[in-house]
C-alpha atoms as a PDB file:
ATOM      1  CA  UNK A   1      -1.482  37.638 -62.226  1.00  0.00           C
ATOM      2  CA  UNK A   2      -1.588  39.343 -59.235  1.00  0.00           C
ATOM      3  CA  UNK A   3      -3.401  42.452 -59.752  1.00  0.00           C
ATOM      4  CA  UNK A   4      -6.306  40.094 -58.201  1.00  0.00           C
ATOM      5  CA  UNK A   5      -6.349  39.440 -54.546  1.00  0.00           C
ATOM      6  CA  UNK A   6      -8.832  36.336 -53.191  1.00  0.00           C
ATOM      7  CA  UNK A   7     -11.266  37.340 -51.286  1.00  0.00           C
ATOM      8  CA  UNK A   8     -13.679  34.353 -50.671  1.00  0.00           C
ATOM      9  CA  UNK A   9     -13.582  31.109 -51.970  1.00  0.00           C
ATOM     10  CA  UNK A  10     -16.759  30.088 -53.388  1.00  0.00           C
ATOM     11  CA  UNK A  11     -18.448  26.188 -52.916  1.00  0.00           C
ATOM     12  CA  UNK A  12     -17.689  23.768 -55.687  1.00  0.00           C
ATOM     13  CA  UNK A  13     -20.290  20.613 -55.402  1.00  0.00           C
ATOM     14  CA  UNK A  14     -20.814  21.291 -51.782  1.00  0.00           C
ATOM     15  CA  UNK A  15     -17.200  21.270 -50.687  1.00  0.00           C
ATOM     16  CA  UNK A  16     -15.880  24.998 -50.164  1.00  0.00           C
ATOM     17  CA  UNK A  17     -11.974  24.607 -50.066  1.00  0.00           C
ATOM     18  CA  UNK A  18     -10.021  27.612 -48.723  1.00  0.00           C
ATOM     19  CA  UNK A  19      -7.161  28.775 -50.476  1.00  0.00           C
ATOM     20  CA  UNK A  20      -4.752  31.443 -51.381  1.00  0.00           C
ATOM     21  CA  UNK A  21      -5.246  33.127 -55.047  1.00  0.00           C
ATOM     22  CA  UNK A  22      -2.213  31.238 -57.025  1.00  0.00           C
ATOM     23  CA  UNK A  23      -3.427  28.259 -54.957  1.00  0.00           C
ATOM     24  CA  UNK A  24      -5.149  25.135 -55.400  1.00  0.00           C
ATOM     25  CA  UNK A  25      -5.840  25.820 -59.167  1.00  0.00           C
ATOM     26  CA  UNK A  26      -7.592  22.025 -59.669  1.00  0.00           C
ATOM     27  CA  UNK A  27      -9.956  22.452 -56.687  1.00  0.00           C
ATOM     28  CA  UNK A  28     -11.205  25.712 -56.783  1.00  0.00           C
ATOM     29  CA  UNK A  29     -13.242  26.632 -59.817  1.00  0.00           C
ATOM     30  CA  UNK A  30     -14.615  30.077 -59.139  1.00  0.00           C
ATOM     31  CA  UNK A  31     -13.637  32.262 -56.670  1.00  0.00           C
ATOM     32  CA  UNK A  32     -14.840  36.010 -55.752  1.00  0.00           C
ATOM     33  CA  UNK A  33     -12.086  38.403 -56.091  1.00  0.00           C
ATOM     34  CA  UNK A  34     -11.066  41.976 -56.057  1.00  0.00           C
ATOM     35  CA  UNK A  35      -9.903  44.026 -59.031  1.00  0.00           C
ATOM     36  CA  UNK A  36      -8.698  47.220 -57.792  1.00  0.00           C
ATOM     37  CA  UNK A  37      -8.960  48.690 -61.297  1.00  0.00           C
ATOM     38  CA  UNK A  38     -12.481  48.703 -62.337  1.00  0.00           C
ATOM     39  CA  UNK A  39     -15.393  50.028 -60.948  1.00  0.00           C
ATOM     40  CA  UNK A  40     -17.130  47.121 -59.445  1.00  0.00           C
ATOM     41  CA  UNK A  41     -14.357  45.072 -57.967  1.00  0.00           C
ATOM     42  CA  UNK A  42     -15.819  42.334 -57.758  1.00  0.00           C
ATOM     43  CA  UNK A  43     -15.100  39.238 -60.802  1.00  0.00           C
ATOM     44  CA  UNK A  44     -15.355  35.583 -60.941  1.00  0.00           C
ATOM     45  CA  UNK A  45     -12.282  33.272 -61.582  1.00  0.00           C
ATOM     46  CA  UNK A  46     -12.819  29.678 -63.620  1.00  0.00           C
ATOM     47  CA  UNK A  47      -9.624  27.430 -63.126  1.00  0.00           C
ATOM     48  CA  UNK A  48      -9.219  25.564 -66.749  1.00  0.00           C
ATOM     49  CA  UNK A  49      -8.534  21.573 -65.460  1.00  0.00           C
ATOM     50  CA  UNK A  50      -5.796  21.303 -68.310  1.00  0.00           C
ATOM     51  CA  UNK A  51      -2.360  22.639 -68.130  1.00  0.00           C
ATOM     52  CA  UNK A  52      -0.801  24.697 -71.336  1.00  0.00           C
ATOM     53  CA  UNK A  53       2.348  25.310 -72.028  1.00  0.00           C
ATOM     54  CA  UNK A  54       1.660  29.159 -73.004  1.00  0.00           C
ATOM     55  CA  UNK A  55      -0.945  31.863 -73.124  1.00  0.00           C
ATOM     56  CA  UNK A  56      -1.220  31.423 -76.328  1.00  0.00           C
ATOM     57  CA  UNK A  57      -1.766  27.659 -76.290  1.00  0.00           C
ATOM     58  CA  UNK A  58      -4.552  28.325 -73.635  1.00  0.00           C
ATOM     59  CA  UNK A  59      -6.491  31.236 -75.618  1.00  0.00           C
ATOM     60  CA  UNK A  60      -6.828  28.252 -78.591  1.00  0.00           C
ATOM     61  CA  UNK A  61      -9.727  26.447 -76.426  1.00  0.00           C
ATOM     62  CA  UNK A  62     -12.538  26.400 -77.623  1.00  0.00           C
ATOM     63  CA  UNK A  63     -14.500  28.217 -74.872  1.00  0.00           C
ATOM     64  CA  UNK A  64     -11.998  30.939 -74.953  1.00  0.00           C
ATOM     65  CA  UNK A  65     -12.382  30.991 -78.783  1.00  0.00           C
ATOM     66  CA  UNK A  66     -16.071  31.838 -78.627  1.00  0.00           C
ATOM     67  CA  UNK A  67     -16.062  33.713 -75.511  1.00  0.00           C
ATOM     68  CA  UNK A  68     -13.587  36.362 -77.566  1.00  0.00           C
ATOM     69  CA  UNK A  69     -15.945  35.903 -80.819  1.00  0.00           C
ATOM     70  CA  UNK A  70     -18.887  36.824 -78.871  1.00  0.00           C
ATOM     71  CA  UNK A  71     -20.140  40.136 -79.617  1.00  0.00           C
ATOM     72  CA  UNK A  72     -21.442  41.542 -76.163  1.00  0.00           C
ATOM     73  CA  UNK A  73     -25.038  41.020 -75.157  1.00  0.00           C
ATOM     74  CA  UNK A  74     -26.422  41.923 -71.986  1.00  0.00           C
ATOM     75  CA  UNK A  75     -27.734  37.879 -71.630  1.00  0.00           C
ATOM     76  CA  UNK A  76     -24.770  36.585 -72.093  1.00  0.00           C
ATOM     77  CA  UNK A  77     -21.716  36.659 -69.513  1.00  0.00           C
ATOM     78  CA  UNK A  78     -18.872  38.771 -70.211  1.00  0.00           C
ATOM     79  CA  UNK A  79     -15.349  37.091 -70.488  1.00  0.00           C
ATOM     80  CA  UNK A  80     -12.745  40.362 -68.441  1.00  0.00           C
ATOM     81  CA  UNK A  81      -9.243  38.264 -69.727  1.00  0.00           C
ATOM     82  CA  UNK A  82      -7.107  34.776 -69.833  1.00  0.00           C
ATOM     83  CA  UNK A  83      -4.549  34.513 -67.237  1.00  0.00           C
ATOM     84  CA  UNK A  84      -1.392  32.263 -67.331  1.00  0.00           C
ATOM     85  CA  UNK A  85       0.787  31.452 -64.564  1.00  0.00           C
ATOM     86  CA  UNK A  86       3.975  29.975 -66.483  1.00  0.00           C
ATOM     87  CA  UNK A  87       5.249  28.174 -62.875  1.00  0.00           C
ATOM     88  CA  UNK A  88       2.384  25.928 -63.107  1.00  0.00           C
ATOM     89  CA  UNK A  89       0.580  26.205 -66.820  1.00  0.00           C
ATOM     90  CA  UNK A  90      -2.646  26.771 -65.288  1.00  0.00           C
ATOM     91  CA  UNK A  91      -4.773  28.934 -67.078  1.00  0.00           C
ATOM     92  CA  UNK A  92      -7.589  31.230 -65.440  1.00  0.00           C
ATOM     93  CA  UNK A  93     -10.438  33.008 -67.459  1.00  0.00           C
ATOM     94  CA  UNK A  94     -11.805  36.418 -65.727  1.00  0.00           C
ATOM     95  CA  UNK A  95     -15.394  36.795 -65.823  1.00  0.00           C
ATOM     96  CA  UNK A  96     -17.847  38.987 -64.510  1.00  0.00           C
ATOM     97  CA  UNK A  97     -19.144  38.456 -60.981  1.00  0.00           C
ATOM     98  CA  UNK A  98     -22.784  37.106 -60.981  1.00  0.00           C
ATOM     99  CA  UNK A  99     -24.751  36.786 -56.955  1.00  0.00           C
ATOM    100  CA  UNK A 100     -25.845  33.337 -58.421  1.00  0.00           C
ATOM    101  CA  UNK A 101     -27.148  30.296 -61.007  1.00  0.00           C
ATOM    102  CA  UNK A 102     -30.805  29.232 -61.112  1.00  0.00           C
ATOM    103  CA  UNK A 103     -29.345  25.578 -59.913  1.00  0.00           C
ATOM    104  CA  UNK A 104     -28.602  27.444 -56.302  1.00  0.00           C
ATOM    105  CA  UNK A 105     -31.904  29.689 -56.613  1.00  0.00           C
ATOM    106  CA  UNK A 106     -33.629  26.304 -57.047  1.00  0.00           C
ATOM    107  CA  UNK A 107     -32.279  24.214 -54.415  1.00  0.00           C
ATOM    108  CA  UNK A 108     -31.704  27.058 -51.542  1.00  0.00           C
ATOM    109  CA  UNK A 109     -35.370  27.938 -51.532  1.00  0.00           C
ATOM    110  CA  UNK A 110     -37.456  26.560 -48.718  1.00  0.00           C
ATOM    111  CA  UNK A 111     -39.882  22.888 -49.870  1.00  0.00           C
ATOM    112  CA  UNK A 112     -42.964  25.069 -49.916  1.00  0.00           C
ATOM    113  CA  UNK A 113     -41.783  28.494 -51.947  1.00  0.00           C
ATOM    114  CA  UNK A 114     -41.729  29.037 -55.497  1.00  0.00           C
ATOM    115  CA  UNK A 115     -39.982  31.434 -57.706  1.00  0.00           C
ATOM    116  CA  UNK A 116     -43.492  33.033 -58.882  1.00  0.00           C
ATOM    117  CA  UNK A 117     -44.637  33.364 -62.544  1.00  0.00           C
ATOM    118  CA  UNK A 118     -43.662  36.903 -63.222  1.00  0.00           C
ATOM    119  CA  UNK A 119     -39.947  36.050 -62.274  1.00  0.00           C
ATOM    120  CA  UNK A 120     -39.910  33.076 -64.287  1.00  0.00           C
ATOM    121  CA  UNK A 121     -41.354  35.004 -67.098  1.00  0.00           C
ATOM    122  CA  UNK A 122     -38.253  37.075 -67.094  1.00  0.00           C
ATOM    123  CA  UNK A 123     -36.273  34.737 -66.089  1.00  0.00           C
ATOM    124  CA  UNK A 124     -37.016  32.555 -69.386  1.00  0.00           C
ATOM    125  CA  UNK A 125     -37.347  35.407 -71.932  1.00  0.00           C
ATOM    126  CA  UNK A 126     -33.342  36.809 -71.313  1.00  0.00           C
ATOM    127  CA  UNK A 127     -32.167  32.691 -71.299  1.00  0.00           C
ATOM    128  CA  UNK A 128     -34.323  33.306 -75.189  1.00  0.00           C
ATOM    129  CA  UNK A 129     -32.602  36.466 -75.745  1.00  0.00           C
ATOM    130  CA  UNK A 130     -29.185  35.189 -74.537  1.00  0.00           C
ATOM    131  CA  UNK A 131     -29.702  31.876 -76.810  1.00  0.00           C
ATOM    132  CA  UNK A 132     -31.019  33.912 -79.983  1.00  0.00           C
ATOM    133  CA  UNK A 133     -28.029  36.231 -79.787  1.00  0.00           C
ATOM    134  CA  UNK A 134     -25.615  32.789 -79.548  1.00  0.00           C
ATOM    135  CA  UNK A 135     -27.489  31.149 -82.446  1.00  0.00           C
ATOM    136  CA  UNK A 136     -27.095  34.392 -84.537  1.00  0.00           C
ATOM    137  CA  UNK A 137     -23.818  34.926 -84.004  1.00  0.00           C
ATOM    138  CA  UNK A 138     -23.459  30.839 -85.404  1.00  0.00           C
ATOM    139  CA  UNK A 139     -22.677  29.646 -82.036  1.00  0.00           C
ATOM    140  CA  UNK A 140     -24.795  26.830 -80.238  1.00  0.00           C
ATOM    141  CA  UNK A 141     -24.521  26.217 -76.388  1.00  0.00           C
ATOM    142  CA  UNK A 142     -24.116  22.184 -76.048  1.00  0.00           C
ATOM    143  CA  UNK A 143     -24.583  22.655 -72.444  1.00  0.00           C
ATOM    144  CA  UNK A 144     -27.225  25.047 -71.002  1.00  0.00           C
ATOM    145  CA  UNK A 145     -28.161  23.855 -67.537  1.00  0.00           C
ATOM    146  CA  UNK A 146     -29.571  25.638 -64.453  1.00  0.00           C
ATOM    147  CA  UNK A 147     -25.549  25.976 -63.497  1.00  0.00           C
ATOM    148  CA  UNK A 148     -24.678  27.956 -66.518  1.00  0.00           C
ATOM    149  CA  UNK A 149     -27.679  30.010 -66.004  1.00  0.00           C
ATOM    150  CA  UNK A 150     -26.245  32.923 -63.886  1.00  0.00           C
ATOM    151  CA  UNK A 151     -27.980  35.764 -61.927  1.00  0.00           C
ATOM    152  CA  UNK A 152     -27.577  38.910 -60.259  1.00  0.00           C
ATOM    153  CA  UNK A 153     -30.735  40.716 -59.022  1.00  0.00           C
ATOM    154  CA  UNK A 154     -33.106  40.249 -61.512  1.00  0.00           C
ATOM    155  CA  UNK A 155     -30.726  40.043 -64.428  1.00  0.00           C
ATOM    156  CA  UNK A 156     -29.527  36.762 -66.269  1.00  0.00           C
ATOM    157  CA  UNK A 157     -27.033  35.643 -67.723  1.00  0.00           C
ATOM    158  CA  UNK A 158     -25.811  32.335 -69.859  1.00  0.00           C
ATOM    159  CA  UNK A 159     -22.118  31.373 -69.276  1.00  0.00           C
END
């Protein structure tokens, strides 16, 4: 657990809450971190809300499940690892670090600017690639919404 070291808690709702990396597990839901291991050191962290009583237990959700089945595609976000901190029984899943989700793109934009039509272009045809590769691997997202629509640069990502 802590090969990872907090470097900026990230806003959940509108509320950013400051706290230390084995910290505050219900109230923080992503958080950029450091990994001094890889090669871009920057991941994101998503707190699971239930509490497990092994890392076993916690690798049986379903989101887990299918993150793990997932064969990788460049549209779709990559799970890193499942943490478990046995003091508490809060798991932690290890994702790739994404600059943003289209739901912050959308409302962070001035009243009068639009995202223009080659963008969305792109923008739309890798959330169709992401969602063919899902629905060809048998696996249908119940919940695709401009918050699980993730982006860094010019690349998306569905999580």
């Amino acid at each position: 657990m802590h090969k990872y070291k907090l470097i900026t808690p990230m806003s959940v709702r509108g509320s950013v809450k400051k706290a230390k990396f084995i910290e505050a597990y219900s109230k923080v839901t992503r958080n950029l971190i450091n990994h001094p291991f890889e090669t871009n050191p920057k991941v994101a962290l998503k707190f699971l809300k239930n509490t497990f009583d092994s890392l076993e237990e916690a690798s049986k959700i379903k989101e887990v499940q299918i993150l793990k089945r997932l064969p990788p595609h460049p549209n779709i976000i990559k799970m890193i690892e499942l943490l478990y901190d046995a003091p508490t029984g809060r798991a932690i899943i290890v994702f790739e670090y994404m600059e943003s989700d289209l739901h912050v793109l959308n409302t962070d934009r001035p009243d009068n600017e639009t995202i223009n039509e080659m963008n969305a272009q792109n923008y739309f045809f890798q959330i169709l690639k992401g969602i063919k590769h899902m629905h060809n691997c048998g696996i249908f997202h119940s919940h695709i919404t401009p918050k699980n629509i993730l982006i860094s640069k010019d690349t998306i990502k569905i999580c």
